[in-house]
PDB file of N, CA and C in Angstrom:
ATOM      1  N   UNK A   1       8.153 100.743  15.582  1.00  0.00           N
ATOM      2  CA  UNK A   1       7.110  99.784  15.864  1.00  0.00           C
ATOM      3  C   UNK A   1       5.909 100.002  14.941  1.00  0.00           C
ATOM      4  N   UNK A   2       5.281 101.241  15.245  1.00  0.00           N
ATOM      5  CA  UNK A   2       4.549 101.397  13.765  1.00  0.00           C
ATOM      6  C   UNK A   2       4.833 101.233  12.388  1.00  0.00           C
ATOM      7  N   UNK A   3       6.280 101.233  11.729  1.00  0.00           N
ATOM      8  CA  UNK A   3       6.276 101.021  10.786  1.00  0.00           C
ATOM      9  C   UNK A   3       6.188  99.148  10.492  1.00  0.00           C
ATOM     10  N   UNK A   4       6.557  98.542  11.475  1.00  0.00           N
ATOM     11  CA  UNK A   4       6.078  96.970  11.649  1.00  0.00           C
ATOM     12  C   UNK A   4       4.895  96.764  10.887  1.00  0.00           C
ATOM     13  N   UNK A   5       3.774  96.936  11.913  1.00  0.00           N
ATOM     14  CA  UNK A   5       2.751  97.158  12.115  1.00  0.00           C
ATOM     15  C   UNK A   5       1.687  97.564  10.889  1.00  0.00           C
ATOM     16  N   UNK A   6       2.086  98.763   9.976  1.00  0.00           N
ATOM     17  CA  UNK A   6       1.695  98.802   8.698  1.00  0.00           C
ATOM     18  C   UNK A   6       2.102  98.153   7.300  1.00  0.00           C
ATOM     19  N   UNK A   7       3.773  97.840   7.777  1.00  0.00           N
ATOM     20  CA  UNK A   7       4.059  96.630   6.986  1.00  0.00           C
ATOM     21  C   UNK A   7       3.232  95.312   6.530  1.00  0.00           C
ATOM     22  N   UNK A   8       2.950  94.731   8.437  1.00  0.00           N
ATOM     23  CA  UNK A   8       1.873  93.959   8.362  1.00  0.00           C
ATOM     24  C   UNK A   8       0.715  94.051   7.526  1.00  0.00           C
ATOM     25  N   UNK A   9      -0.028  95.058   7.599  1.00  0.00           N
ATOM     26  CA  UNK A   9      -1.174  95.580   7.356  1.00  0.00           C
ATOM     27  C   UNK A   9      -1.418  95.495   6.068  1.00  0.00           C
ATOM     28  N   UNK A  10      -0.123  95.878   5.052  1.00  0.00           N
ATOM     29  CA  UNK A  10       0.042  96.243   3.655  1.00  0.00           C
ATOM     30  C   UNK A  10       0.005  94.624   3.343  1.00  0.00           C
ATOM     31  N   UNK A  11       0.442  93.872   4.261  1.00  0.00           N
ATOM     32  CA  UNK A  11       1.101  92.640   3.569  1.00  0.00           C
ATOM     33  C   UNK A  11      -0.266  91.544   3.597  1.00  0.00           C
ATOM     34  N   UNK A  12      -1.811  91.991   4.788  1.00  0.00           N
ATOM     35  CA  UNK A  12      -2.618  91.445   4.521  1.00  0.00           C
ATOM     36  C   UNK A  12      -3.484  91.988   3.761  1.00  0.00           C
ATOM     37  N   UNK A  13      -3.242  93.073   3.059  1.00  0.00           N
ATOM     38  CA  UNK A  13      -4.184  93.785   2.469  1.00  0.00           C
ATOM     39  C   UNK A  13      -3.608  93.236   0.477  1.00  0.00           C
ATOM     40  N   UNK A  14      -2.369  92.651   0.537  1.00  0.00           N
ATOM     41  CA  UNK A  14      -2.133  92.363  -0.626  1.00  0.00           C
ATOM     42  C   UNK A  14      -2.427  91.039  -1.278  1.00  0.00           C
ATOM     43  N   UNK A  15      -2.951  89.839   0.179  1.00  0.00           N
ATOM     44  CA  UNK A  15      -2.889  88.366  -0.374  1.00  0.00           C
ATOM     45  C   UNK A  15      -4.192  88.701   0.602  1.00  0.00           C
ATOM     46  N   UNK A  16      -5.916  88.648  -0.333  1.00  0.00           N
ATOM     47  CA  UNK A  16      -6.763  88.738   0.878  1.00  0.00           C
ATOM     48  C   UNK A  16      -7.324  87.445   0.324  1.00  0.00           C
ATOM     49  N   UNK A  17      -6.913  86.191  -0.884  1.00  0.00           N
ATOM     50  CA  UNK A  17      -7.152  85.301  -1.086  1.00  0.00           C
ATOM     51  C   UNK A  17      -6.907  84.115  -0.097  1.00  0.00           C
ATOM     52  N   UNK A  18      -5.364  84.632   0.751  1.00  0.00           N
ATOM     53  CA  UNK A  18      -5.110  83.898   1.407  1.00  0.00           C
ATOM     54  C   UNK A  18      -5.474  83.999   3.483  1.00  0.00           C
ATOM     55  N   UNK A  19      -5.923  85.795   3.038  1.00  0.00           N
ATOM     56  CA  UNK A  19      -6.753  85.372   4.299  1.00  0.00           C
ATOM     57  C   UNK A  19      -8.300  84.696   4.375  1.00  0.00           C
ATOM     58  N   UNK A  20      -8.674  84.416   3.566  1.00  0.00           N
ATOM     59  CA  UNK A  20      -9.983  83.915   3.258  1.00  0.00           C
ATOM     60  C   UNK A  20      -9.838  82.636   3.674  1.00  0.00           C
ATOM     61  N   UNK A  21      -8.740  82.025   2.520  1.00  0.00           N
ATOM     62  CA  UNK A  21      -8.672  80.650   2.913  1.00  0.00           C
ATOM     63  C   UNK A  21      -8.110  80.553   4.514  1.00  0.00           C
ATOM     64  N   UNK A  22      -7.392  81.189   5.131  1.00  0.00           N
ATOM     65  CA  UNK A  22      -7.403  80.979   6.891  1.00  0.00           C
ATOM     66  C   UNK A  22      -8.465  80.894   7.774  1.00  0.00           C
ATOM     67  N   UNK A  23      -8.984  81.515   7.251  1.00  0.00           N
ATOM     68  CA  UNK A  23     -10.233  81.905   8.310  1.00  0.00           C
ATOM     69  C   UNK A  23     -11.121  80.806   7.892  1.00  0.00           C
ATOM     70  N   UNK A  24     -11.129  80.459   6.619  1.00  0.00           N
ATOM     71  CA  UNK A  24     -12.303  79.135   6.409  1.00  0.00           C
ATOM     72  C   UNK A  24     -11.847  78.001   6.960  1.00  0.00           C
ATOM     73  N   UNK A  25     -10.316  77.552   6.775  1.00  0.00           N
ATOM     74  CA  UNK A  25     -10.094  76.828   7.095  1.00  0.00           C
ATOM     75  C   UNK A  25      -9.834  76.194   9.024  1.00  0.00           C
ATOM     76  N   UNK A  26      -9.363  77.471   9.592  1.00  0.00           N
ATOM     77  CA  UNK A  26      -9.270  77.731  10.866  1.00  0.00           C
ATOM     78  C   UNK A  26     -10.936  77.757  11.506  1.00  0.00           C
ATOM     79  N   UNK A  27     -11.906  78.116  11.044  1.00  0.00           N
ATOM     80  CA  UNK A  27     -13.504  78.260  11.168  1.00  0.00           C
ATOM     81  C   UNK A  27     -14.005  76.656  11.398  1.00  0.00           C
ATOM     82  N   UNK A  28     -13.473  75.684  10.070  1.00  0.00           N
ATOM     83  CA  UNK A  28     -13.936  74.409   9.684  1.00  0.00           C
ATOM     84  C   UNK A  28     -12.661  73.683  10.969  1.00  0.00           C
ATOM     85  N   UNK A  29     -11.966  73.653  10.660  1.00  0.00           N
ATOM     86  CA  UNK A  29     -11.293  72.566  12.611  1.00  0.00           C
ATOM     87  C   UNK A  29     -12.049  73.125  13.502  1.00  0.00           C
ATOM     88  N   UNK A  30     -12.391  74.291  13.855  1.00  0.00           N
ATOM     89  CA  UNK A  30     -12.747  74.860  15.267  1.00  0.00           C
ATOM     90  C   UNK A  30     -14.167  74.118  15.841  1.00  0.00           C
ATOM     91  N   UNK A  31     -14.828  74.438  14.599  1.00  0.00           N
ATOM     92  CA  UNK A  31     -16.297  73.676  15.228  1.00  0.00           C
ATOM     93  C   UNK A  31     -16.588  72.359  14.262  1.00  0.00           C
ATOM     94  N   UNK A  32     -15.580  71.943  13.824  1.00  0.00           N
ATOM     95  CA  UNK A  32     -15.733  70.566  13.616  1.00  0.00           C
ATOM     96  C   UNK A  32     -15.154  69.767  14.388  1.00  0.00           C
ATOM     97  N   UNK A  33     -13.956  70.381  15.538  1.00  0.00           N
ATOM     98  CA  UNK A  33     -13.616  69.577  16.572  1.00  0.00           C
ATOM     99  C   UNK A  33     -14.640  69.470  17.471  1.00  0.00           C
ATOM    100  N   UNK A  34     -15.690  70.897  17.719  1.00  0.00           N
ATOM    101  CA  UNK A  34     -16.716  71.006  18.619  1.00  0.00           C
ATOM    102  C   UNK A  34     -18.087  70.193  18.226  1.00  0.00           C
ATOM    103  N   UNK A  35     -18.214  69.817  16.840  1.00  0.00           N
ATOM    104  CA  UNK A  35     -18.636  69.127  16.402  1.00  0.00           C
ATOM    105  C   UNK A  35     -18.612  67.367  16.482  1.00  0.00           C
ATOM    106  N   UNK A  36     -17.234  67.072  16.639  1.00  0.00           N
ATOM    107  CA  UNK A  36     -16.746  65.724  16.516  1.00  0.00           C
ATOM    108  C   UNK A  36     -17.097  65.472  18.011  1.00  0.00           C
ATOM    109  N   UNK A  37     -16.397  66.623  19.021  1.00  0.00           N
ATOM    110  CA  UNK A  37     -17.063  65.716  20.627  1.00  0.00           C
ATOM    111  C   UNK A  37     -18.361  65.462  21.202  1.00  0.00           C
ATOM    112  N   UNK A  38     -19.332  66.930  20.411  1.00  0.00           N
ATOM    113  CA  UNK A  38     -20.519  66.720  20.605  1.00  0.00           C
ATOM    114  C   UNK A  38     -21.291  65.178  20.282  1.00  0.00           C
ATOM    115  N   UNK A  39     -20.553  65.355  18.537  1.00  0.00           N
ATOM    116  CA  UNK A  39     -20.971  63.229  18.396  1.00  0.00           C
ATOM    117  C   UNK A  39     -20.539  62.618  18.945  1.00  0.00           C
ATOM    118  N   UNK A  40     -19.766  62.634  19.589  1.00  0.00           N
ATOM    119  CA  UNK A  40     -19.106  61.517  20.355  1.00  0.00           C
ATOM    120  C   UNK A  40     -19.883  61.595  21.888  1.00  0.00           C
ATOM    121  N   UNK A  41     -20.276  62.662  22.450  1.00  0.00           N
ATOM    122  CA  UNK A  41     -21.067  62.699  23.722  1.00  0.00           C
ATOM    123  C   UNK A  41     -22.246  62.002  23.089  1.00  0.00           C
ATOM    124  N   UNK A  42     -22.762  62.687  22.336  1.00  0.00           N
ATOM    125  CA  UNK A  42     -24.292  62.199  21.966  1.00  0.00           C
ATOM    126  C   UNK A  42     -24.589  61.186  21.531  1.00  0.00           C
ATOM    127  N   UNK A  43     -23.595  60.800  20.673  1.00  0.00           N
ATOM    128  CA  UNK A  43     -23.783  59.359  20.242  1.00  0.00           C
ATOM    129  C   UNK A  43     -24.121  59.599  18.257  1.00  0.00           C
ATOM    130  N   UNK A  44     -23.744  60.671  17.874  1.00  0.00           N
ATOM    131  CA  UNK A  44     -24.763  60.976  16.746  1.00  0.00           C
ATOM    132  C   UNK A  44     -23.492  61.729  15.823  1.00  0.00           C
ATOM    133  N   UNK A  45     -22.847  60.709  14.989  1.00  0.00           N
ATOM    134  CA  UNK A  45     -21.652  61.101  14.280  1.00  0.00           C
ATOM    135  C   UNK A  45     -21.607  62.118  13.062  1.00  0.00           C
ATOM    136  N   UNK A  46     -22.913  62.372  12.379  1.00  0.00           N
ATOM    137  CA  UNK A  46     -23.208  63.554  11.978  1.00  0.00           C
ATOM    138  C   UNK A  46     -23.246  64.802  12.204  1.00  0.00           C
ATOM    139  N   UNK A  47     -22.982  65.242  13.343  1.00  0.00           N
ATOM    140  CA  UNK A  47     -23.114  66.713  13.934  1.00  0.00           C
ATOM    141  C   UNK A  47     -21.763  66.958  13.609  1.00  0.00           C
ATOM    142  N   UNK A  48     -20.920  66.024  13.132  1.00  0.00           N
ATOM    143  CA  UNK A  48     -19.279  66.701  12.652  1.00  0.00           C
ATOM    144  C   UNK A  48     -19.243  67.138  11.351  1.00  0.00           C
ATOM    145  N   UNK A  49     -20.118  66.891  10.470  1.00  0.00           N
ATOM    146  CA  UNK A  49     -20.727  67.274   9.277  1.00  0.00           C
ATOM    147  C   UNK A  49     -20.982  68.803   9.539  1.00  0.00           C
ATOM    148  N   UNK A  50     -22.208  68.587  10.403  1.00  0.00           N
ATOM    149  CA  UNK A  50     -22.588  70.113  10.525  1.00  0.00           C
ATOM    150  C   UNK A  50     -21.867  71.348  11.143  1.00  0.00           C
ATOM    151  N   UNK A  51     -20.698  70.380  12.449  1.00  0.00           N
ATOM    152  CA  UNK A  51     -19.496  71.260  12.533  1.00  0.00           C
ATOM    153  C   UNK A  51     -18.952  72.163  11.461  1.00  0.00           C
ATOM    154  N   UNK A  52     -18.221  71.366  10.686  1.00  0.00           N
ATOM    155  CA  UNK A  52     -17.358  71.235   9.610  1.00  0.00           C
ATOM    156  C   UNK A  52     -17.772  72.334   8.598  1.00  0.00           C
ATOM    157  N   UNK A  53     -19.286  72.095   8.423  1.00  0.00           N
ATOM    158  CA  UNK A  53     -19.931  72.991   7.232  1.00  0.00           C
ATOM    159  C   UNK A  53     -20.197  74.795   7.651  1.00  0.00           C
ATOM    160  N   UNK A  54     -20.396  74.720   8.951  1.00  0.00           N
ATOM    161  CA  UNK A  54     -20.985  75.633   9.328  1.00  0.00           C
ATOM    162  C   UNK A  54     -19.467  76.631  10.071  1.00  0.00           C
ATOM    163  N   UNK A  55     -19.266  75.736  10.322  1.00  0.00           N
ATOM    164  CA  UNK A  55     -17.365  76.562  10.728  1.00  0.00           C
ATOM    165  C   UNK A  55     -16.812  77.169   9.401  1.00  0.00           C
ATOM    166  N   UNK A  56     -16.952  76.423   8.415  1.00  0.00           N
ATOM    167  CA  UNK A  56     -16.669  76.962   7.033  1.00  0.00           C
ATOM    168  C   UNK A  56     -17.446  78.536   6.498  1.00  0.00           C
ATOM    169  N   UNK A  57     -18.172  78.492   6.711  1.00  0.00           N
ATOM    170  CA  UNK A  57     -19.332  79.363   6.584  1.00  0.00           C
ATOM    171  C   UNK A  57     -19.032  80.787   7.062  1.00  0.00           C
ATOM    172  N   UNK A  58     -19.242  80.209   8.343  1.00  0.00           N
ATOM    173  CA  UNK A  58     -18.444  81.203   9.561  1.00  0.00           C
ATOM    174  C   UNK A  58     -17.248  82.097   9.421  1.00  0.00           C
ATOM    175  N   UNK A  59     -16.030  81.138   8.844  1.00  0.00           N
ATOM    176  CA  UNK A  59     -14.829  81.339   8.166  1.00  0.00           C
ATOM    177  C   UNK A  59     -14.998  82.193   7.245  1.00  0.00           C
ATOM    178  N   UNK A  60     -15.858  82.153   6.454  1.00  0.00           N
ATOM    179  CA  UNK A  60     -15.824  83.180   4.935  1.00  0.00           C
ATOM    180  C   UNK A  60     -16.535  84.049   5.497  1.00  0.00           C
ATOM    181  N   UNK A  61     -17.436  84.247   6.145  1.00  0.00           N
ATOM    182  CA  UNK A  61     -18.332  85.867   6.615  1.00  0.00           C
ATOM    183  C   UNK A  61     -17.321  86.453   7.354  1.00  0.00           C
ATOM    184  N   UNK A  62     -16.448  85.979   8.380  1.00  0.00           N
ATOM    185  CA  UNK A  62     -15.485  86.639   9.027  1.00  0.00           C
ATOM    186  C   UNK A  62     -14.755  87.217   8.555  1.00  0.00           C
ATOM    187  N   UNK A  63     -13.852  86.639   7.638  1.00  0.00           N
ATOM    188  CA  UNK A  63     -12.973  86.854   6.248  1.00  0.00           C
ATOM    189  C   UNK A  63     -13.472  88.395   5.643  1.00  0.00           C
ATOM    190  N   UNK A  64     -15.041  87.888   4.703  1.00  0.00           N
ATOM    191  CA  UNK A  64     -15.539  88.855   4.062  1.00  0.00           C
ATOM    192  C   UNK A  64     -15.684  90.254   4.961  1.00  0.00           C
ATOM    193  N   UNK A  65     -16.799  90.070   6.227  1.00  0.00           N
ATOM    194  CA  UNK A  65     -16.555  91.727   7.415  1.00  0.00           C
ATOM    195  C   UNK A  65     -14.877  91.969   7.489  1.00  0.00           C
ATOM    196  N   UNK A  66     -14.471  91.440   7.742  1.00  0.00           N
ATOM    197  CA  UNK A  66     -12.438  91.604   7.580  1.00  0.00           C
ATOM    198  C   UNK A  66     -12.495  92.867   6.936  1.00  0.00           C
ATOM    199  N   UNK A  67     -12.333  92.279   5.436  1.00  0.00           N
ATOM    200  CA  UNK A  67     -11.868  92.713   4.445  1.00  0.00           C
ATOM    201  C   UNK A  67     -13.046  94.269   3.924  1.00  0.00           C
ATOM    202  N   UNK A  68     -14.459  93.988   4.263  1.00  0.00           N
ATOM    203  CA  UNK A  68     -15.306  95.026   4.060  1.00  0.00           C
ATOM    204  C   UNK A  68     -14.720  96.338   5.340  1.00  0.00           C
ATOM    205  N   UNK A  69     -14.372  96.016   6.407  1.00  0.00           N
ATOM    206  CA  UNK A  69     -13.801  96.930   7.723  1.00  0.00           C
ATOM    207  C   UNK A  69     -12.681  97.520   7.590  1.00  0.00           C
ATOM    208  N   UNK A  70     -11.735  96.634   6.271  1.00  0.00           N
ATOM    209  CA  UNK A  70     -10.575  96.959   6.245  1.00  0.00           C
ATOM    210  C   UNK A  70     -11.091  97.885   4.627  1.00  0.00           C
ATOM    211  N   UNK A  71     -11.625  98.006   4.129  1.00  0.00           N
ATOM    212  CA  UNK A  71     -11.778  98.622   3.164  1.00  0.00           C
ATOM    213  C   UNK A  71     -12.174 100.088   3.753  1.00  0.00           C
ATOM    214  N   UNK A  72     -13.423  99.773   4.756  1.00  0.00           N
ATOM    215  CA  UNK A  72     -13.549 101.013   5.155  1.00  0.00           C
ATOM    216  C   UNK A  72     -12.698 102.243   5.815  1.00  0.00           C
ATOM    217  N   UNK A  73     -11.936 101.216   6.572  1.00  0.00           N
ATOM    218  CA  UNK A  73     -10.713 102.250   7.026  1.00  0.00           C
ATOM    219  C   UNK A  73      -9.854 102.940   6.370  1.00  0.00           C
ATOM    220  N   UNK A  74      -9.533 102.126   5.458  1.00  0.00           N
ATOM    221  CA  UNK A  74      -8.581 102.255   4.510  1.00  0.00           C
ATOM    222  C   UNK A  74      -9.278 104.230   3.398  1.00  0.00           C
ATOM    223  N   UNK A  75     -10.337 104.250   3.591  1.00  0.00           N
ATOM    224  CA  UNK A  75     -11.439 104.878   3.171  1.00  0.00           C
ATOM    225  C   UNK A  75     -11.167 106.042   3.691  1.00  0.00           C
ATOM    226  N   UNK A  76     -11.547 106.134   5.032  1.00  0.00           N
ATOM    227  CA  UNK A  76     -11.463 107.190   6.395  1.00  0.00           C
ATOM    228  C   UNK A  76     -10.189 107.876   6.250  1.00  0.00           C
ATOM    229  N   UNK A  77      -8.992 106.743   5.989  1.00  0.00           N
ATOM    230  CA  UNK A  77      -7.685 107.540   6.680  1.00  0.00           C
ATOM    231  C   UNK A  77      -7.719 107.912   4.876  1.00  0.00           C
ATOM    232  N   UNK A  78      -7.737 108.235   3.688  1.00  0.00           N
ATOM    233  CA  UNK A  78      -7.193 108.899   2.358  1.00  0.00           C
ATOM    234  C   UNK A  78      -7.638 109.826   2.426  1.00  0.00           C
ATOM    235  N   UNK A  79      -7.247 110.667   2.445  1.00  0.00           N
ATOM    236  CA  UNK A  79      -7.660 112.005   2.342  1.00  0.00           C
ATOM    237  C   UNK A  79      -8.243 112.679   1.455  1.00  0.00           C
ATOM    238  N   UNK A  80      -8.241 112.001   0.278  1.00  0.00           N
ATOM    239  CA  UNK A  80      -8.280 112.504  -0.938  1.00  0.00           C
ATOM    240  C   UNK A  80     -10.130 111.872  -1.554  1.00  0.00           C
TER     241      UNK A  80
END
């Protein structure tokens, strides 16, 4: 099971282009859907804009701490 597990690990630590683009993209639906109902309650079809932009945003800082947390660990456990 652990060797799963670091498989995984190796395998996001080798494409971190493509976790970037997940997280931006998964960031930008999330609160641009929360975005789209808010306009639609409010009446004010722009706040899906600001969804959209700011989910994006969100997406890449998440991404980036990711990858800065995963650096650090990666740090801790070398011994060398």
């Amino acid at each position: 099971m652990s060797q799963e597990q670091s498989s995984w690990q190796d395998d996001l630590s080798d494409h971190p282009a493509r976790e970037y683009i997940t997280y931006i993209i998964a960031g930008a639906i999330s609160l641009g859907l929360v975005g789209w109902l808010l306009g639609m309650v409010l009446s004010l079809p722009w706040i899906l804009f600001v969804g959209l932009g700011l989910g994006a945003v969100l997406g890449a800082y998440i991404a980036w701490r990711h990858l800065v947390d995963h650096r650090r660990s990666q740090g801790k456990s070398d011994p060398s």
